[in-house]
C-alpha atoms as a PDB file:
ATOM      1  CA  UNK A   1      -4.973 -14.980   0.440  1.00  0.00           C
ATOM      2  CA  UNK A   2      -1.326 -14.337   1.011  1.00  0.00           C
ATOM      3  CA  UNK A   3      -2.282 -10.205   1.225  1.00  0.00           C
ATOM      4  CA  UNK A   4      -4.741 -10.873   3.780  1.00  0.00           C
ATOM      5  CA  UNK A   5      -2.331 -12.949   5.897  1.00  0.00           C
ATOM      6  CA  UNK A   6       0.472 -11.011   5.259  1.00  0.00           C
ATOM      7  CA  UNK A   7      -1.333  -7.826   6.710  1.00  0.00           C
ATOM      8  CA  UNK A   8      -2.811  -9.398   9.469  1.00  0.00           C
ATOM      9  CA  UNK A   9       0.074 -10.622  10.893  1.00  0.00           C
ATOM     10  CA  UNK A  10       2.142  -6.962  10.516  1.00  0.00           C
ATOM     11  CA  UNK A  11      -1.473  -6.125  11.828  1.00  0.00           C
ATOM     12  CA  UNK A  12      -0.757  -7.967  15.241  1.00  0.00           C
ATOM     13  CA  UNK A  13       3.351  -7.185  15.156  1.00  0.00           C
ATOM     14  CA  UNK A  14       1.784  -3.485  15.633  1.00  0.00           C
ATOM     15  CA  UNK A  15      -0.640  -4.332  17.845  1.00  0.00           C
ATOM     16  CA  UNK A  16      -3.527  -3.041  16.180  1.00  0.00           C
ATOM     17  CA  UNK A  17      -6.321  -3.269  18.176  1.00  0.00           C
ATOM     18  CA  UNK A  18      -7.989  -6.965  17.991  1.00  0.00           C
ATOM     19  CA  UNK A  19     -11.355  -6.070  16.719  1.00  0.00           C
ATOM     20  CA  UNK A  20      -9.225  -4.979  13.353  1.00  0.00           C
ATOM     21  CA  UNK A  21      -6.999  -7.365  12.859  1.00  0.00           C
ATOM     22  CA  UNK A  22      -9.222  -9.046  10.331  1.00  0.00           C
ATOM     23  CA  UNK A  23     -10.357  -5.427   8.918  1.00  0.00           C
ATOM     24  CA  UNK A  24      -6.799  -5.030   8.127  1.00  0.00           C
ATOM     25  CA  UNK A  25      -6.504  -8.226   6.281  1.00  0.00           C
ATOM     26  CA  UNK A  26      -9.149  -7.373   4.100  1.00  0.00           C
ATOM     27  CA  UNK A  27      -7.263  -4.248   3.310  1.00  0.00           C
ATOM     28  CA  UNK A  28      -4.197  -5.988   2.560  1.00  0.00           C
ATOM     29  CA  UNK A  29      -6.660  -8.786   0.194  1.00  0.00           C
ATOM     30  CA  UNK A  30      -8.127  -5.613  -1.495  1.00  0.00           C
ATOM     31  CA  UNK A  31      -4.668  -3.989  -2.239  1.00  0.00           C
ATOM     32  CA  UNK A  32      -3.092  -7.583  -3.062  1.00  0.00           C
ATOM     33  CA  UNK A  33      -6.243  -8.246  -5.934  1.00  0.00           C
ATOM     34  CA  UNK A  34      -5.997  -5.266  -7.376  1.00  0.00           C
ATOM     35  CA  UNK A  35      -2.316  -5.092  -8.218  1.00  0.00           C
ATOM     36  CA  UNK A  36      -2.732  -8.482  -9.441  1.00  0.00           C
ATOM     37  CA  UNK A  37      -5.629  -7.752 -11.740  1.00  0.00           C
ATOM     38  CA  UNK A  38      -3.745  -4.740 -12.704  1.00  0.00           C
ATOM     39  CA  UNK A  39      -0.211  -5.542 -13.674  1.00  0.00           C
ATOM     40  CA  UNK A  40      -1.480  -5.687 -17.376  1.00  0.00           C
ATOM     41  CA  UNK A  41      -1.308  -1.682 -16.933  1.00  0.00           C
ATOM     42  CA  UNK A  42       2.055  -2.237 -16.038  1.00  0.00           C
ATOM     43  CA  UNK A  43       3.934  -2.590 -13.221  1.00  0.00           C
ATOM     44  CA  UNK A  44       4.378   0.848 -11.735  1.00  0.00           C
ATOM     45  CA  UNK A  45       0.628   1.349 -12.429  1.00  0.00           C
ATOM     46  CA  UNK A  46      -0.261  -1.680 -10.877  1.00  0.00           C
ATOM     47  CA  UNK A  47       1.461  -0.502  -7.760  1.00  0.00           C
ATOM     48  CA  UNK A  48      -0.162   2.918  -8.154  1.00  0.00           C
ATOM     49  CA  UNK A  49      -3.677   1.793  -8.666  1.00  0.00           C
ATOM     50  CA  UNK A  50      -3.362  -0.899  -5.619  1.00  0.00           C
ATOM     51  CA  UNK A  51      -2.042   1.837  -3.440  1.00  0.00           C
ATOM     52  CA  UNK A  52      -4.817   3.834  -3.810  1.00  0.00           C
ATOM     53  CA  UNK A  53      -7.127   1.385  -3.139  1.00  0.00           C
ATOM     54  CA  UNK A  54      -5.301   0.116   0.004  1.00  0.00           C
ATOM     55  CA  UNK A  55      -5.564   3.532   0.804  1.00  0.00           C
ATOM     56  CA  UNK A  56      -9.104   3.964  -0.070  1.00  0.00           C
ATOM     57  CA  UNK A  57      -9.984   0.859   1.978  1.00  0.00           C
ATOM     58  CA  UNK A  58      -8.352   2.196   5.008  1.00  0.00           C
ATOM     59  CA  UNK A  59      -9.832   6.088   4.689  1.00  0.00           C
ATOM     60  CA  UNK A  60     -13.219   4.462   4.248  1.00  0.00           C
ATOM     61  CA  UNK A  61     -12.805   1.472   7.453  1.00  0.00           C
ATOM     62  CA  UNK A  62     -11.252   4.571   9.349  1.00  0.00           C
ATOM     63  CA  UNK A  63     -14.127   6.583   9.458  1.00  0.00           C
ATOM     64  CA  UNK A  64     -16.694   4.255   9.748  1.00  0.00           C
ATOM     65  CA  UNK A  65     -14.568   2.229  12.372  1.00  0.00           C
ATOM     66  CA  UNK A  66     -13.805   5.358  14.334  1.00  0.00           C
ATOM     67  CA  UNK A  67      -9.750   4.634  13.892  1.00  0.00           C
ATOM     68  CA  UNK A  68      -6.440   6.239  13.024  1.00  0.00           C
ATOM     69  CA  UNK A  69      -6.228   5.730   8.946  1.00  0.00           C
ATOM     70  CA  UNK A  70      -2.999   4.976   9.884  1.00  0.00           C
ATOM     71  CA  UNK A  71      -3.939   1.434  11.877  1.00  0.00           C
ATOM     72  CA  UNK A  72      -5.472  -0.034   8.440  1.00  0.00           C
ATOM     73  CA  UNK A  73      -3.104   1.515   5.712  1.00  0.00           C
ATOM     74  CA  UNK A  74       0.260   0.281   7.094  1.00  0.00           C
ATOM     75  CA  UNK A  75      -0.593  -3.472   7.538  1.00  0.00           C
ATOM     76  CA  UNK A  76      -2.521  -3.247   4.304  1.00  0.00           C
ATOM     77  CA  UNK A  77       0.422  -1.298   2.072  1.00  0.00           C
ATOM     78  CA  UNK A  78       3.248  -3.786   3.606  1.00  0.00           C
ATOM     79  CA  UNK A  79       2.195  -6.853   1.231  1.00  0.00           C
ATOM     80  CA  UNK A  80       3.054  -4.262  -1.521  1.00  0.00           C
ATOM     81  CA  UNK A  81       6.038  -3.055  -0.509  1.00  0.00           C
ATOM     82  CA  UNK A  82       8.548  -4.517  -3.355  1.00  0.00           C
ATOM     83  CA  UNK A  83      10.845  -5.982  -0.807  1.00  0.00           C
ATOM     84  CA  UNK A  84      11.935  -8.907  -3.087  1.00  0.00           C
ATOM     85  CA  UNK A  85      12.637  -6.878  -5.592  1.00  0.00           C
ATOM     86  CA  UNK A  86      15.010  -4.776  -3.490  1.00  0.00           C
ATOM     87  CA  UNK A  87      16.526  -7.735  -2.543  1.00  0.00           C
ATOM     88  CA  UNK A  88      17.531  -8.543  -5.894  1.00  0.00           C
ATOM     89  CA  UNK A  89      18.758  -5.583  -6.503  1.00  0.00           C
ATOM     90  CA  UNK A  90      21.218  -5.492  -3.638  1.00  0.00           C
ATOM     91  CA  UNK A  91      21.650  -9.188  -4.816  1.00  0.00           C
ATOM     92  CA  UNK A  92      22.687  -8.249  -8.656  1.00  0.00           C
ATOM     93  CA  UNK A  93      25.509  -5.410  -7.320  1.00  0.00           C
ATOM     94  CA  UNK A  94      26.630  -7.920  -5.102  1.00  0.00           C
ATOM     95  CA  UNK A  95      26.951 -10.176  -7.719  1.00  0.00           C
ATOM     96  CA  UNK A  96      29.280  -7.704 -10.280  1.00  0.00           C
ATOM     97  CA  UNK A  97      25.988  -7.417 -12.588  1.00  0.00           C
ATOM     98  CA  UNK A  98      25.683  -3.809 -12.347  1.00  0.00           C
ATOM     99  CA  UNK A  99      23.789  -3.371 -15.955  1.00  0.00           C
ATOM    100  CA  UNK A 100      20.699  -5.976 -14.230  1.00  0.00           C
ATOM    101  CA  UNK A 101      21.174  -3.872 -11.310  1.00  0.00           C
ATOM    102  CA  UNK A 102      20.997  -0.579 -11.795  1.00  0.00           C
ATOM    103  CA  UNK A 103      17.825  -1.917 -14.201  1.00  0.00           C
ATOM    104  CA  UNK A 104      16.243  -3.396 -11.269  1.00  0.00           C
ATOM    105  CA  UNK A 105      17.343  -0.367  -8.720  1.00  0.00           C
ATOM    106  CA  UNK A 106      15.015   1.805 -11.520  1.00  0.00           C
ATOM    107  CA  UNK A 107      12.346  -0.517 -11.276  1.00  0.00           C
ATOM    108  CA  UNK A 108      12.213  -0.444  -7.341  1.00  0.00           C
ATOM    109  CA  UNK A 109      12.416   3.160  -7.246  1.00  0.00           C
ATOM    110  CA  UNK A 110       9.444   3.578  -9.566  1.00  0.00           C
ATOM    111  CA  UNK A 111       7.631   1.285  -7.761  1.00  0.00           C
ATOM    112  CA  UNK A 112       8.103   2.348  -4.418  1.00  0.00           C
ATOM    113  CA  UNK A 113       7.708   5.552  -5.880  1.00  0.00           C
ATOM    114  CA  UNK A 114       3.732   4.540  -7.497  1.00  0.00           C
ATOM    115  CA  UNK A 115       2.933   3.311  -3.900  1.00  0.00           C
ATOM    116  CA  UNK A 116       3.947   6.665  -2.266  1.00  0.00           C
ATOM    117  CA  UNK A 117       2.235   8.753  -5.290  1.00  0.00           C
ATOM    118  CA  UNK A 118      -1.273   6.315  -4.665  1.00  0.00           C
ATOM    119  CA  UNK A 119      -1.335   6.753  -1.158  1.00  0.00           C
ATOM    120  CA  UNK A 120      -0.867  10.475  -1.480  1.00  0.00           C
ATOM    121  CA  UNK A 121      -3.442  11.257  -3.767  1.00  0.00           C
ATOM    122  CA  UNK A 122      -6.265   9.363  -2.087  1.00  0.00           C
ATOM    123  CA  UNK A 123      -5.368  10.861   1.034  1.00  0.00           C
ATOM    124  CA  UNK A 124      -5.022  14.332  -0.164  1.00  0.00           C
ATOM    125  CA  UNK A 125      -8.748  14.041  -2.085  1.00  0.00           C
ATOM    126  CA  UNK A 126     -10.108  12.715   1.380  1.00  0.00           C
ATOM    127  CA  UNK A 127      -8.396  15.544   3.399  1.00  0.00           C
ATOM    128  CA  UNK A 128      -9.756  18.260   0.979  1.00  0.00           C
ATOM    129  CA  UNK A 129     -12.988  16.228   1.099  1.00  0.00           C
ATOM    130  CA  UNK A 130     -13.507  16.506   5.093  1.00  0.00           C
ATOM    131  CA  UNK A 131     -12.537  19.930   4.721  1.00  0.00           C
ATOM    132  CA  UNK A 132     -15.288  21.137   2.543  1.00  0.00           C
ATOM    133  CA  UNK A 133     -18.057  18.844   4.552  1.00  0.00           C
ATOM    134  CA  UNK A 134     -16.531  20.732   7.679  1.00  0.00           C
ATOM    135  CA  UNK A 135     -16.598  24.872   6.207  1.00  0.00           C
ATOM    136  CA  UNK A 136     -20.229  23.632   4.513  1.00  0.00           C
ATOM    137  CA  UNK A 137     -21.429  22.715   8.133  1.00  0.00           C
ATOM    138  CA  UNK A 138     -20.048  26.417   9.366  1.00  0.00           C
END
């Protein structure tokens, strides 16, 4: 629930168009369930495998929607995006706990890291994808 309201609301603060606003939250559900039925892969995986699905989501409401990938996979990836952890991390240096922090400045890397490397393989698998429909129609 709190992925789909989450990415509805970034869904209006872009002013996505109003028709998608729930679309988007659905995205943002999707993404939000799997990471949480995930995390048992571990947490970087987690992120990974939600990524791609967010991503999946959005390449698949984007074509039949007739809409920018773009206006479904940044209101569904921003429930993801490992802001609290960051915040801790910034938290622990401030704090003179450098060990717990440079730990924690690993794990947001990785993770922000498993949410790039998901949304860049889906994408790259639909873009060769619509490329080979497209020379197969020529």
């Amino acid at each position: 629930m709190a992925g789909f309201v989450a990415a509805a609301a970034f869904s209006i603060i872009y002013r996505v168009p109003q028709r998608e606003v729930v679309r988007c939250g659905l995205v943002g559900a999707g993404g939000w369930l799997v990471f949480s039925t995930t995390r048992q892969v571990g947490e970087v995986g987690a992120y990974f495998l939600a990524a791609a699905a967010v991503t999946l989501i959005s390449e698949i409401f984007a074509r039949l929607r007739r809409q920018p990938v773009i206006v479904y996979l940044i209101p569904g990836v921003i429930p993801l995006v490992p802001g609290g952890m960051a915040y801790t991390t910034m938290l622990s240096f401030l704090q003179n706990e450098y060990g717990a922090g440079l730990e924690l400045l690993a794990a947001t890397f990785f993770a922000a890291g498993a949410l790039a490397g998901g949304i860049t393989v889906v994408s790259s698998v639909f873009r060769v994808y619509s490329s080979s429909r497209k020379v197969r129609r020529q």
